[in-house]
N, C-alpha and C. Protein backbone atom coordinates (compact mmCIF):
# COMPACT_ATOMS: atom_id res chain seq x y z
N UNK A 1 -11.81 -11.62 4.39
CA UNK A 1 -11.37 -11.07 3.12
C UNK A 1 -10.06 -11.74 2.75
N UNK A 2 -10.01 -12.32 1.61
CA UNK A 2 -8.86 -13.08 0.78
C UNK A 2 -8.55 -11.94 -0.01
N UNK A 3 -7.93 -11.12 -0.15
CA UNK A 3 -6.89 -10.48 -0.85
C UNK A 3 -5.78 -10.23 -0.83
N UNK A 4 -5.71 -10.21 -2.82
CA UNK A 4 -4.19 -9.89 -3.00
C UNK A 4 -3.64 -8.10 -2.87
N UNK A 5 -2.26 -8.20 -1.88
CA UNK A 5 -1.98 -6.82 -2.09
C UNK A 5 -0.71 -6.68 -2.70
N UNK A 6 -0.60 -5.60 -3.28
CA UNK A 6 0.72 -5.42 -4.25
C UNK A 6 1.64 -4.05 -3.36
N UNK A 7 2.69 -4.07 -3.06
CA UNK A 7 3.47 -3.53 -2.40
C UNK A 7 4.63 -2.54 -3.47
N UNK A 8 4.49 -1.46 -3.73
CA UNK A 8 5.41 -0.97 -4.79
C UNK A 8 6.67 -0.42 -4.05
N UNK A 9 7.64 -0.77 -4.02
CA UNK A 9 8.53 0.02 -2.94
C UNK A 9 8.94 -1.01 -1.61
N UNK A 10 10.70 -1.77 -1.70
CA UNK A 10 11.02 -2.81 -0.96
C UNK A 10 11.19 -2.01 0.17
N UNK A 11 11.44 -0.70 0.19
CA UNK A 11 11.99 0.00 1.41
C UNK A 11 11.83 -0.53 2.44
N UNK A 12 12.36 0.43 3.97
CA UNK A 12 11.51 0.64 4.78
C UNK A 12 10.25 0.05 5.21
N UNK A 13 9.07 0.80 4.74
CA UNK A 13 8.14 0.84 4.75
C UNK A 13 7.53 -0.35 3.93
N UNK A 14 7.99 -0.45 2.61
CA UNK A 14 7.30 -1.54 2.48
C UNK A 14 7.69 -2.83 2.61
N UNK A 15 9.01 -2.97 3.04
CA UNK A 15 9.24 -4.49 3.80
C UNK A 15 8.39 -4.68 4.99
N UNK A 16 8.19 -3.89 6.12
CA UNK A 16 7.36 -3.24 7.11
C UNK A 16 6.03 -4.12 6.75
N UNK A 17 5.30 -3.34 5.90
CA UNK A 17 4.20 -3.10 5.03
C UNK A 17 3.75 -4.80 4.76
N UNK A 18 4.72 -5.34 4.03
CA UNK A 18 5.22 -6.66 3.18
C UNK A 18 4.90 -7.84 4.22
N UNK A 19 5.39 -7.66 5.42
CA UNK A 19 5.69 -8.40 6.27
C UNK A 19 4.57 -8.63 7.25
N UNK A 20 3.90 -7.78 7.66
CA UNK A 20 2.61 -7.34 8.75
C UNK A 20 1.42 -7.71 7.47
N UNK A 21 1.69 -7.61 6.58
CA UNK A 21 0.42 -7.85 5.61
C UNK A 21 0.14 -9.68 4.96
N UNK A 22 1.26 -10.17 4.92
CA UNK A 22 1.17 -11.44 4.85
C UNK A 22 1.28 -12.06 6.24
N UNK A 23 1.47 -11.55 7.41
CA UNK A 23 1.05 -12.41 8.30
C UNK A 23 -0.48 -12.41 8.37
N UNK A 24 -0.54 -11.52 8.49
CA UNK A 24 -2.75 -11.26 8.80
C UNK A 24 -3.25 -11.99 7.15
N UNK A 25 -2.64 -12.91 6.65
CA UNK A 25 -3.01 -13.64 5.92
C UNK A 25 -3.34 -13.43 3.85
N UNK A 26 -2.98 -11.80 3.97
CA UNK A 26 -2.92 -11.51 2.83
C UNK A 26 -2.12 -12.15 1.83
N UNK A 27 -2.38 -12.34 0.72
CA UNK A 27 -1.36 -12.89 -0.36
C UNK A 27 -0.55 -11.44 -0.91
N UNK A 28 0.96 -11.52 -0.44
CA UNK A 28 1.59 -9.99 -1.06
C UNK A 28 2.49 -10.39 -1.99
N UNK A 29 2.29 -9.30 -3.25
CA UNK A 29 3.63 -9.57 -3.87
C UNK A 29 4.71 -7.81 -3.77
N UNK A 30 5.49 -7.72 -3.19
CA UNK A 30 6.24 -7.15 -2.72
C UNK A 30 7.49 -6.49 -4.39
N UNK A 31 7.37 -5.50 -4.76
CA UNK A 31 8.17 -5.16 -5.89
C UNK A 31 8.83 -4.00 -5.63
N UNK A 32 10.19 -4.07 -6.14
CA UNK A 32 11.38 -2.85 -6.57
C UNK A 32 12.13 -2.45 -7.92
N UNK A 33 12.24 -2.14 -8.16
CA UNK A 33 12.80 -1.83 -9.69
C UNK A 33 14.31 -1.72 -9.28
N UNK A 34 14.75 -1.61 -8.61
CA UNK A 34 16.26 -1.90 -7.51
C UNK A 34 16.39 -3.21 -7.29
N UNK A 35 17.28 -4.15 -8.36
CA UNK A 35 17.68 -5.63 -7.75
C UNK A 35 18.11 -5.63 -6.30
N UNK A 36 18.70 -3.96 -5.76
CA UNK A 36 19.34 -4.54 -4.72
C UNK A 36 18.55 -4.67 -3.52
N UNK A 37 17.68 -3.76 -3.37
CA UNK A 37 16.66 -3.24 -2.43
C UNK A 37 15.63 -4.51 -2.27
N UNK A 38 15.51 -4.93 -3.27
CA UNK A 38 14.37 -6.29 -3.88
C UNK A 38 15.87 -7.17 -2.90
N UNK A 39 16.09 -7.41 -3.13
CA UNK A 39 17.24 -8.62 -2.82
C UNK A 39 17.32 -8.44 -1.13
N UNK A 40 17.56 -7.63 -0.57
CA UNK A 40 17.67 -7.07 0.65
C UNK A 40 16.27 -6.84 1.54
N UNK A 41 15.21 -6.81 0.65
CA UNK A 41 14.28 -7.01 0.95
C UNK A 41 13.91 -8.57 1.41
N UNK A 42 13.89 -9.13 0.36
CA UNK A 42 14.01 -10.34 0.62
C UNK A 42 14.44 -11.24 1.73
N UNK A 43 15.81 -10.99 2.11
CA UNK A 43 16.83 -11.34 2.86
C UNK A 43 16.15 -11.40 4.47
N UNK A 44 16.05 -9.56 4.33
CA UNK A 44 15.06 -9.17 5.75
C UNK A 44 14.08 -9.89 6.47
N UNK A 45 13.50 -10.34 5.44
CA UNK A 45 11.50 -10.68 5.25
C UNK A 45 11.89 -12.29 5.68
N UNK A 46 12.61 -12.85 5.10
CA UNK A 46 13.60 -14.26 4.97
C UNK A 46 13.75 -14.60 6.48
N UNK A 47 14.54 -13.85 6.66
CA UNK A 47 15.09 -13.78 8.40
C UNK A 47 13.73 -13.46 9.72
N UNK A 48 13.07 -12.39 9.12
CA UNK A 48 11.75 -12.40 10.28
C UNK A 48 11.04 -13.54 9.89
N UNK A 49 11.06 -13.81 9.11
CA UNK A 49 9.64 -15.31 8.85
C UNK A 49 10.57 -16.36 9.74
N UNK A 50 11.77 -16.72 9.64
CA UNK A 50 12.45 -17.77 10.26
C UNK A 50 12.35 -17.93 11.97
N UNK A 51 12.00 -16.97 12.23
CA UNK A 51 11.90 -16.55 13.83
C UNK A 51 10.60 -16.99 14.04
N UNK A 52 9.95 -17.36 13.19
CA UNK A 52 8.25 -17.21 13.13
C UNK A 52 8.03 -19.12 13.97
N UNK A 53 6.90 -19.03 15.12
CA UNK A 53 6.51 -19.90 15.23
C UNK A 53 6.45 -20.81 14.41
N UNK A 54 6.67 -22.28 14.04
CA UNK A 54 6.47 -23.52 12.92
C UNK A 54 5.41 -23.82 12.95
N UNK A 55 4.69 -23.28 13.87
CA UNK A 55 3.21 -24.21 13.64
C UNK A 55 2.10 -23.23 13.06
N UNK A 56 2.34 -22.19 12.92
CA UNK A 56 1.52 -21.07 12.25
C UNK A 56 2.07 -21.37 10.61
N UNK A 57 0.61 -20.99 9.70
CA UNK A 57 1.02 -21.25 8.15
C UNK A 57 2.16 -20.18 8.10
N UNK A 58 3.16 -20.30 6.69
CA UNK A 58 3.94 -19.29 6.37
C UNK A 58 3.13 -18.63 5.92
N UNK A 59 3.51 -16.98 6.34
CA UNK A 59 2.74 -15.95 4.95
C UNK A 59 3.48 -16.24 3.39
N UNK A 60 3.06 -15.53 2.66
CA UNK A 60 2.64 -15.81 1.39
C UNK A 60 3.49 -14.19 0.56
N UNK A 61 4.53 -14.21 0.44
CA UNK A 61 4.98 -13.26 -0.05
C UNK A 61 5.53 -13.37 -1.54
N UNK A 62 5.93 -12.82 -2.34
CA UNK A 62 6.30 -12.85 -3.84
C UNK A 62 7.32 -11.68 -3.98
N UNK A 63 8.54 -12.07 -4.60
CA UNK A 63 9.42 -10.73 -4.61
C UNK A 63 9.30 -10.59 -6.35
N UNK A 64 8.79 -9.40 -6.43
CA UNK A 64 8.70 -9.30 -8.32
C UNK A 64 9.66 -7.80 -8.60
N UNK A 65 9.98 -7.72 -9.62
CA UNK A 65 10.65 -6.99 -10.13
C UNK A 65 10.30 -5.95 -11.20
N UNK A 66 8.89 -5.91 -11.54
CA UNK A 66 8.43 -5.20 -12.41
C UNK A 66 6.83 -4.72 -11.73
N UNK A 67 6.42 -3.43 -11.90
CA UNK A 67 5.32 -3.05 -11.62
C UNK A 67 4.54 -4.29 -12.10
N UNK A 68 4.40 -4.26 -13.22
CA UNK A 68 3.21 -5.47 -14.24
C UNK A 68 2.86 -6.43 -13.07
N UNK A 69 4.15 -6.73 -13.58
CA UNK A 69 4.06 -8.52 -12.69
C UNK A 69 3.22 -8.20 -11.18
N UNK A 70 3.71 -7.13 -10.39
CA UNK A 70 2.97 -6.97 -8.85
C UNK A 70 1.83 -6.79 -9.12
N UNK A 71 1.04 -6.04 -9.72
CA UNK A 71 -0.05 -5.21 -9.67
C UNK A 71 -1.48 -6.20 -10.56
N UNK A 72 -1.05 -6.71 -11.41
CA UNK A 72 -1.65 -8.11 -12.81
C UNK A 72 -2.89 -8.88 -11.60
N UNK A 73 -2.51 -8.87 -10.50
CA UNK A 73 -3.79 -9.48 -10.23
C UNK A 73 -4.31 -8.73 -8.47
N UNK A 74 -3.82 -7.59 -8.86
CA UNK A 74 -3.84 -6.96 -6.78
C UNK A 74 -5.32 -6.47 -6.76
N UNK A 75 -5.74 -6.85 -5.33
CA UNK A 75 -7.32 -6.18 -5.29
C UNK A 75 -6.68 -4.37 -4.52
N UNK A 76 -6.04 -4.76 -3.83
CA UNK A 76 -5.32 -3.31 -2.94
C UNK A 76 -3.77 -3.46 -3.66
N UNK A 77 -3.71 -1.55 -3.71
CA UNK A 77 -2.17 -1.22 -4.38
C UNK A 77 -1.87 -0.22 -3.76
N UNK A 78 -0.50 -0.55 -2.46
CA UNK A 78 0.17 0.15 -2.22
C UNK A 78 1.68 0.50 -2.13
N UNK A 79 1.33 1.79 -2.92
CA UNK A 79 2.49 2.53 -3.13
C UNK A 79 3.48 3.11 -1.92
N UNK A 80 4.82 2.50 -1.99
CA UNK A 80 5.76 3.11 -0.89
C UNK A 80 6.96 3.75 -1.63
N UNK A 81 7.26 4.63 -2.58
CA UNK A 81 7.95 5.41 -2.98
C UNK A 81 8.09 6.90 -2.57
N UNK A 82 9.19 7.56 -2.99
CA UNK A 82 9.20 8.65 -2.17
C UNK A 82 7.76 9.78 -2.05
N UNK A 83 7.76 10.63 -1.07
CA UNK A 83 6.60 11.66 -0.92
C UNK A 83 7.04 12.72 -1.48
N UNK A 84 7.04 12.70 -2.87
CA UNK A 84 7.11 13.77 -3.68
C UNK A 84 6.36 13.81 -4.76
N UNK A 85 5.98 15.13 -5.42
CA UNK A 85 4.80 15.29 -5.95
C UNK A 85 5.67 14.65 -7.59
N UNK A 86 6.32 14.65 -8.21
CA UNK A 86 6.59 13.81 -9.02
C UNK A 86 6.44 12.56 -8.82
N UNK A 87 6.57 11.83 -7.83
CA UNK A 87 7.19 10.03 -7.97
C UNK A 87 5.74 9.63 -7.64
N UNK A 88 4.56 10.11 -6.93
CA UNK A 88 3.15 9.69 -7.05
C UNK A 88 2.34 9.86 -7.86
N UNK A 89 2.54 11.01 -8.73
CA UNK A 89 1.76 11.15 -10.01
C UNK A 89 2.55 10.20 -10.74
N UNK A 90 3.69 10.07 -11.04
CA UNK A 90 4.42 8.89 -11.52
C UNK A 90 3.78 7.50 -11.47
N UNK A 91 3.53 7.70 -10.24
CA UNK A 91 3.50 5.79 -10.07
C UNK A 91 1.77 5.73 -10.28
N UNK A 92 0.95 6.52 -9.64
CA UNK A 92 -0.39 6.95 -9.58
C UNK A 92 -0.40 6.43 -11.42
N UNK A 93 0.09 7.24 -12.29
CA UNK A 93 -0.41 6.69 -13.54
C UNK A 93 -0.48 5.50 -14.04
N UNK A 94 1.33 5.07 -13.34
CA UNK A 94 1.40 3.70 -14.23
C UNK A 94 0.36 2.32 -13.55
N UNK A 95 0.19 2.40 -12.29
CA UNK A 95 -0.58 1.85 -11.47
C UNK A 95 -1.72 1.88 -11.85
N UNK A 96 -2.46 2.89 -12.40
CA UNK A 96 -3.44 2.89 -12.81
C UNK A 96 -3.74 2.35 -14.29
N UNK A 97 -2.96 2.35 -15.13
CA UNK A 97 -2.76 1.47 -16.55
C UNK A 97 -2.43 0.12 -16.58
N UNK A 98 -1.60 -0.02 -15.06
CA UNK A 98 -1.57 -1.71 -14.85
C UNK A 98 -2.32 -2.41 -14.20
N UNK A 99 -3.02 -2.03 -13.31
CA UNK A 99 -3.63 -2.94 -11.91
C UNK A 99 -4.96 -3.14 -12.53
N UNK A 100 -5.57 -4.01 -12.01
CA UNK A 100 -6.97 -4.66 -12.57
C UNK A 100 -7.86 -3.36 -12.55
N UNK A 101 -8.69 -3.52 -13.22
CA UNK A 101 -9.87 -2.37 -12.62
C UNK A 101 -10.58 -2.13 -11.58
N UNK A 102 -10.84 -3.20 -10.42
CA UNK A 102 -10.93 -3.26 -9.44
C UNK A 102 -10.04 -3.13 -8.58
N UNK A 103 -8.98 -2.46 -9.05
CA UNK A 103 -7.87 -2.45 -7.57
C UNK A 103 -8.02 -0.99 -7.04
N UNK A 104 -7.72 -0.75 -5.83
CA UNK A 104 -7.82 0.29 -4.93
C UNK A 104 -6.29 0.55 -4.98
N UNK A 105 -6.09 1.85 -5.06
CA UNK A 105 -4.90 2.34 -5.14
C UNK A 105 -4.70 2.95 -3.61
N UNK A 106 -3.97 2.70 -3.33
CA UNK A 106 -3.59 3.87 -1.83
C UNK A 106 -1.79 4.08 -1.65
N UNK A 107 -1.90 5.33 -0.84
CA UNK A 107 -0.78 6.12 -1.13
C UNK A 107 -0.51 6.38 0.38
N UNK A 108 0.81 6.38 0.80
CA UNK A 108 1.24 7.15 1.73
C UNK A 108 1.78 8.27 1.56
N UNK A 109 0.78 9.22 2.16
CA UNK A 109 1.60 10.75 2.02
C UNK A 109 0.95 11.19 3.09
N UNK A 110 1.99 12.48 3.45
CA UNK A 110 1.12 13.45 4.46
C UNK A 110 1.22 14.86 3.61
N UNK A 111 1.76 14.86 2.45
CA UNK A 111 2.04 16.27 1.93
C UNK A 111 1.59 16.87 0.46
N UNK A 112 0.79 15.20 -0.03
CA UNK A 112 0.01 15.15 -1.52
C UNK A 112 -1.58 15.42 -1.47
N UNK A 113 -1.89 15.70 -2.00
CA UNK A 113 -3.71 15.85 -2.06
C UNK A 113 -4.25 14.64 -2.65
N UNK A 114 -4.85 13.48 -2.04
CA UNK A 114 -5.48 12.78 -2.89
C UNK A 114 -6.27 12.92 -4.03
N UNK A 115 -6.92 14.34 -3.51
CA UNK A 115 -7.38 14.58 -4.81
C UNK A 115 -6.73 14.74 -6.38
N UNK A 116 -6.10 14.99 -5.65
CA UNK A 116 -4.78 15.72 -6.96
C UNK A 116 -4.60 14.36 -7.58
N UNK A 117 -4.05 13.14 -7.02
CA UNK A 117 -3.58 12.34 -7.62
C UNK A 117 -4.78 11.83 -7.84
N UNK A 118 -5.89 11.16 -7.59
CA UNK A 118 -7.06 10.57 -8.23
C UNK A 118 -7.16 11.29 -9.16
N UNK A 119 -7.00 12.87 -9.37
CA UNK A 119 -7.73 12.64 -10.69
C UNK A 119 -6.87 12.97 -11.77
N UNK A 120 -5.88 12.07 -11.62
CA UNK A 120 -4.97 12.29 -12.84
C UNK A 120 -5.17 10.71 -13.10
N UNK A 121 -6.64 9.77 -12.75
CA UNK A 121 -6.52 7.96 -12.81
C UNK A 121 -7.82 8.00 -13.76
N UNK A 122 -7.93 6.82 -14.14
CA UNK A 122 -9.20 6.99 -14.97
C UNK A 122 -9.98 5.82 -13.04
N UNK A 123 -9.53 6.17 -12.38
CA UNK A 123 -10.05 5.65 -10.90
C UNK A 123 -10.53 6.26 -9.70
N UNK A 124 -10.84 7.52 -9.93
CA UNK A 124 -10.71 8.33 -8.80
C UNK A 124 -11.39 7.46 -7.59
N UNK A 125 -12.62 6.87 -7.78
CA UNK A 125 -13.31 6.49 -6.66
C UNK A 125 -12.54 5.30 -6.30
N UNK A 126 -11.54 4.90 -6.56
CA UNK A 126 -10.70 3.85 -5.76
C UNK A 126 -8.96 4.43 -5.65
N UNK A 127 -9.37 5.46 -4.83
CA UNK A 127 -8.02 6.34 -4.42
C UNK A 127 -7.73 6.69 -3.20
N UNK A 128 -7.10 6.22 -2.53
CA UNK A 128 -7.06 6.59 -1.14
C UNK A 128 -5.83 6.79 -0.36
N UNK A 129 -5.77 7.78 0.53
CA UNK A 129 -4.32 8.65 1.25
C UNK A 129 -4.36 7.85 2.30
N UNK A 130 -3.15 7.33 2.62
CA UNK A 130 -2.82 6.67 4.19
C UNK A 130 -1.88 7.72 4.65
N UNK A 131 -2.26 8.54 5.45
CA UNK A 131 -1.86 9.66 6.23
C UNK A 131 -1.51 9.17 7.89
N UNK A 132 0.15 8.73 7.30
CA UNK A 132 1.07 8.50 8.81
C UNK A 132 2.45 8.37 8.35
N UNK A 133 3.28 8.73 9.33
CA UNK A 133 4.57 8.45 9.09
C UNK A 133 5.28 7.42 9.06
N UNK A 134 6.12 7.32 7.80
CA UNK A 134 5.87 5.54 7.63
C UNK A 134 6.92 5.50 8.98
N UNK A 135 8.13 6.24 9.80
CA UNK A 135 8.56 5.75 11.06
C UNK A 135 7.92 5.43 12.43
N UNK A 136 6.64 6.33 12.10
CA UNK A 136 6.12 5.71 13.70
C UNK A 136 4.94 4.95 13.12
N UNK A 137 5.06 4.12 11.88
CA UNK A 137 4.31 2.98 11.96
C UNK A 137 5.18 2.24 11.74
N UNK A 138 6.25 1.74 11.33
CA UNK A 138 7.38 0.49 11.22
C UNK A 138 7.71 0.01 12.70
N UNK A 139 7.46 1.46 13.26
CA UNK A 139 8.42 1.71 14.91
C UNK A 139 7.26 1.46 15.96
N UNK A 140 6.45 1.12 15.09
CA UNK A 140 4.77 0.54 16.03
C UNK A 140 4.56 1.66 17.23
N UNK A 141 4.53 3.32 16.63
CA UNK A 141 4.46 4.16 17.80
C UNK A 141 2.74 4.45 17.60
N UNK A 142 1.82 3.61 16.58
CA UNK A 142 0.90 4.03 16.51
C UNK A 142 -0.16 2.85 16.75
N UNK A 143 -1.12 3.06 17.23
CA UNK A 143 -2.51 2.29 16.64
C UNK A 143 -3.54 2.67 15.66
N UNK A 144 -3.42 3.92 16.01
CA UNK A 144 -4.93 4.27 15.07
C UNK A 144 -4.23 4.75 13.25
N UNK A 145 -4.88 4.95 12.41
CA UNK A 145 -4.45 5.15 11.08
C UNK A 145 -5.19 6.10 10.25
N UNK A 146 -4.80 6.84 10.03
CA UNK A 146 -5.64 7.87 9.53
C UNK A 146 -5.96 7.85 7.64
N UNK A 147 -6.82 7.70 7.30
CA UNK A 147 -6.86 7.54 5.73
C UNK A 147 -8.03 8.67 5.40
N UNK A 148 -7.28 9.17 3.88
CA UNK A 148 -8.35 10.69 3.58
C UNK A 148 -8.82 9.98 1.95
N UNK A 149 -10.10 10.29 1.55
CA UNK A 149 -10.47 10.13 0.57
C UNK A 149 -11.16 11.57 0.20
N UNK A 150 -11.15 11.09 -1.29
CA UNK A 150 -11.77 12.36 -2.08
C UNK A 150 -13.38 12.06 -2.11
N UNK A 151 -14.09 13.05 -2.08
CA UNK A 151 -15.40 13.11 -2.36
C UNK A 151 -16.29 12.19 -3.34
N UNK A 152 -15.48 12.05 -3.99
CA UNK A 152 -15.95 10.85 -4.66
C UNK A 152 -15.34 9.15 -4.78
N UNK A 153 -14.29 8.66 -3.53
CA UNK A 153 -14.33 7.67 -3.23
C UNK A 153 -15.36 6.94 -2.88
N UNK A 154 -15.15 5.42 -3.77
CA UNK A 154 -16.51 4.74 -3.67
C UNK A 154 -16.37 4.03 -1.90
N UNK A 155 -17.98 3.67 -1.62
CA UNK A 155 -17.62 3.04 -0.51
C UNK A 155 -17.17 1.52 -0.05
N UNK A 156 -16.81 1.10 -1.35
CA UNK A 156 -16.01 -0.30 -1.44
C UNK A 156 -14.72 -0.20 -1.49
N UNK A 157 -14.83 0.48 -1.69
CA UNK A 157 -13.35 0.83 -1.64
C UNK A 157 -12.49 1.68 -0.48
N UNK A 158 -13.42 2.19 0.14
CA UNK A 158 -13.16 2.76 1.88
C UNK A 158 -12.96 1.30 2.29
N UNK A 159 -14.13 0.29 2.30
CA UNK A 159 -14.10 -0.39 2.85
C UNK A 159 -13.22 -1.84 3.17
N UNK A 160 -12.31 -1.82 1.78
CA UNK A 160 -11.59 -2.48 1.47
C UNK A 160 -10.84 -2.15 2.16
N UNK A 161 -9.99 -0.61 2.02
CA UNK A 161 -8.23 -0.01 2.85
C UNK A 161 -8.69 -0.47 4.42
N UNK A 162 -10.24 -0.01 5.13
CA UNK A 162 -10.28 -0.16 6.11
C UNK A 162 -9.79 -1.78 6.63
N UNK A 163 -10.66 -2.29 5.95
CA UNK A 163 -10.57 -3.78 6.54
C UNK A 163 -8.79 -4.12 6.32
N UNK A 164 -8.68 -4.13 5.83
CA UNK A 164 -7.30 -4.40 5.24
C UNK A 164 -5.90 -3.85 6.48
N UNK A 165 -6.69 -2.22 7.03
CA UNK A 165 -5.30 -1.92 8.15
C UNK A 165 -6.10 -2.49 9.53
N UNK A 166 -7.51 -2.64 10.05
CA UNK A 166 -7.63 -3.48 10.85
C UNK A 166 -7.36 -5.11 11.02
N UNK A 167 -7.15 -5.65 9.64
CA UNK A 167 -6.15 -7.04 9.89
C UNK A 167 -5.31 -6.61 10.41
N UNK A 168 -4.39 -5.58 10.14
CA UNK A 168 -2.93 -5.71 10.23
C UNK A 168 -3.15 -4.60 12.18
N UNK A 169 -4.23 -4.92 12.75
CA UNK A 169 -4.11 -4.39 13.86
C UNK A 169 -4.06 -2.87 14.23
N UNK A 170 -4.71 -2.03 13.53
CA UNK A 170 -5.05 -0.56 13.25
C UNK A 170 -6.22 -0.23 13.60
N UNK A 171 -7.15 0.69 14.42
CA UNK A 171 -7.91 1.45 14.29
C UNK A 171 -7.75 2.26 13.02
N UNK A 172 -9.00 2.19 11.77
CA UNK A 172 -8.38 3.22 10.86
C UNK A 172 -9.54 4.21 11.53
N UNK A 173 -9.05 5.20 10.82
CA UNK A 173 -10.05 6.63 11.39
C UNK A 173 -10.01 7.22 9.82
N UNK A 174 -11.21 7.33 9.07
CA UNK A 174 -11.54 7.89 7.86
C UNK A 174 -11.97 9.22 7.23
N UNK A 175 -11.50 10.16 6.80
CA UNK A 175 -12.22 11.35 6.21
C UNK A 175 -11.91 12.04 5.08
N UNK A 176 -13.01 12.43 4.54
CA UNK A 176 -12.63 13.20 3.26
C UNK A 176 -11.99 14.27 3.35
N UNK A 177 -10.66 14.13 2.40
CA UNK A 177 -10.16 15.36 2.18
C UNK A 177 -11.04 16.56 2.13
N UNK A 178 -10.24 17.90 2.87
CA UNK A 178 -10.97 19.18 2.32
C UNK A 178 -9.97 19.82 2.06
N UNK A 179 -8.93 19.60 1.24
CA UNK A 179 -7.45 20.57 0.86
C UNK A 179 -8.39 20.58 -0.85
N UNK A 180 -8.25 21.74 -0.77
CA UNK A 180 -8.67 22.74 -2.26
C UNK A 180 -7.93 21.91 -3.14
N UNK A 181 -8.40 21.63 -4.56
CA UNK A 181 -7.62 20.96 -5.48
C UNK A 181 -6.63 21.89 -5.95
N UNK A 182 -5.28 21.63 -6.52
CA UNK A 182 -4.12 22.46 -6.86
C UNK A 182 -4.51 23.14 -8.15
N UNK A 183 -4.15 24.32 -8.02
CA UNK A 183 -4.50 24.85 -9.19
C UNK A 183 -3.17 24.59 -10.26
């Protein structure tokens, strides 16, 4: 699988994210709406690639500065902004008005309902929860990966997040949400 992934969020997590995803050969473009975070991001990502064997290709990273620009051609879109029920319906929308129609949206949360946010997309069946803490995955305390979809996630789109965290060296482990939709 040749895909592009779009990284929303230089943090943490998605320098992390940024970094483990263009080695396993993905094309990433990595975005912050924070020059500084973007910049520092950079810097980080800069410095681990330099350590990097010379005889292995470079990964393939892109530092962009605007949702548009990241998302304009991503087959996978993941969101690393805070876990609050504002900033994912937030980004959940605009993500969904920008990213191709074929892009798979996925989210890290342990405290949102996928459901909830799919169906505020005109995408539901390409919506998917990555359920782990982004510290004991930066901090490599994990292997396996837990991802929840809604009942009506398509199965190309399971199949996409899956393949995508077994590049990056994950057992994923898959299941449909059963948290009641919010009233």
């Amino acid at each position: 699988m040749s895909a592009t992934v779009a990284i929303i969020g230089a943090g943490p997590l998605g320098r992390w994210l940024a970094l483990r995803a263009a080695r396993a050969g993905f094309r990433v473009l990595l975005e912050d709406v924070m020059p500084n975070s973007l910049a520092h991001a950079q810097e980080e990502i800069r410095q681990q690639l330099g350590r990097q064997i010379q005889a292995q290709p470079k990964p393939e990273i892109s530092f962009v500065s605007t949702i548009e620009d990241a998302v304009r051609e991503a087959d996978l879109v993941i969101d690393c902004v805070p876990d609050e029920l504002e900033s994912k319906l937030e980004i959940f929308w605009l993500l969904d008005r920008m990213a191709p129609p074929r892009a798979v949206l996925a989210t890290p949360t342990l405290r949102q309902s996928i459901r909830d946010l799919a169906a505020c997309t005109y995408r539901p069946a390409q919506c998917m929860a990555i359920a782990a803490e982004a510290s004991s995955l930066t901090a490599g305390a994990c292997t396996e990966i837990h991802l929840r979809t809604t009942p009506q996630t398509a199965p190309a789109a399971i199949a996409l997040v899956e393949a995508f965290w077994r590049r990056l060296e994950f057992a994923p482990i898959t299941a449909v949400e059963n948290l009641p939709l919010s009233a």
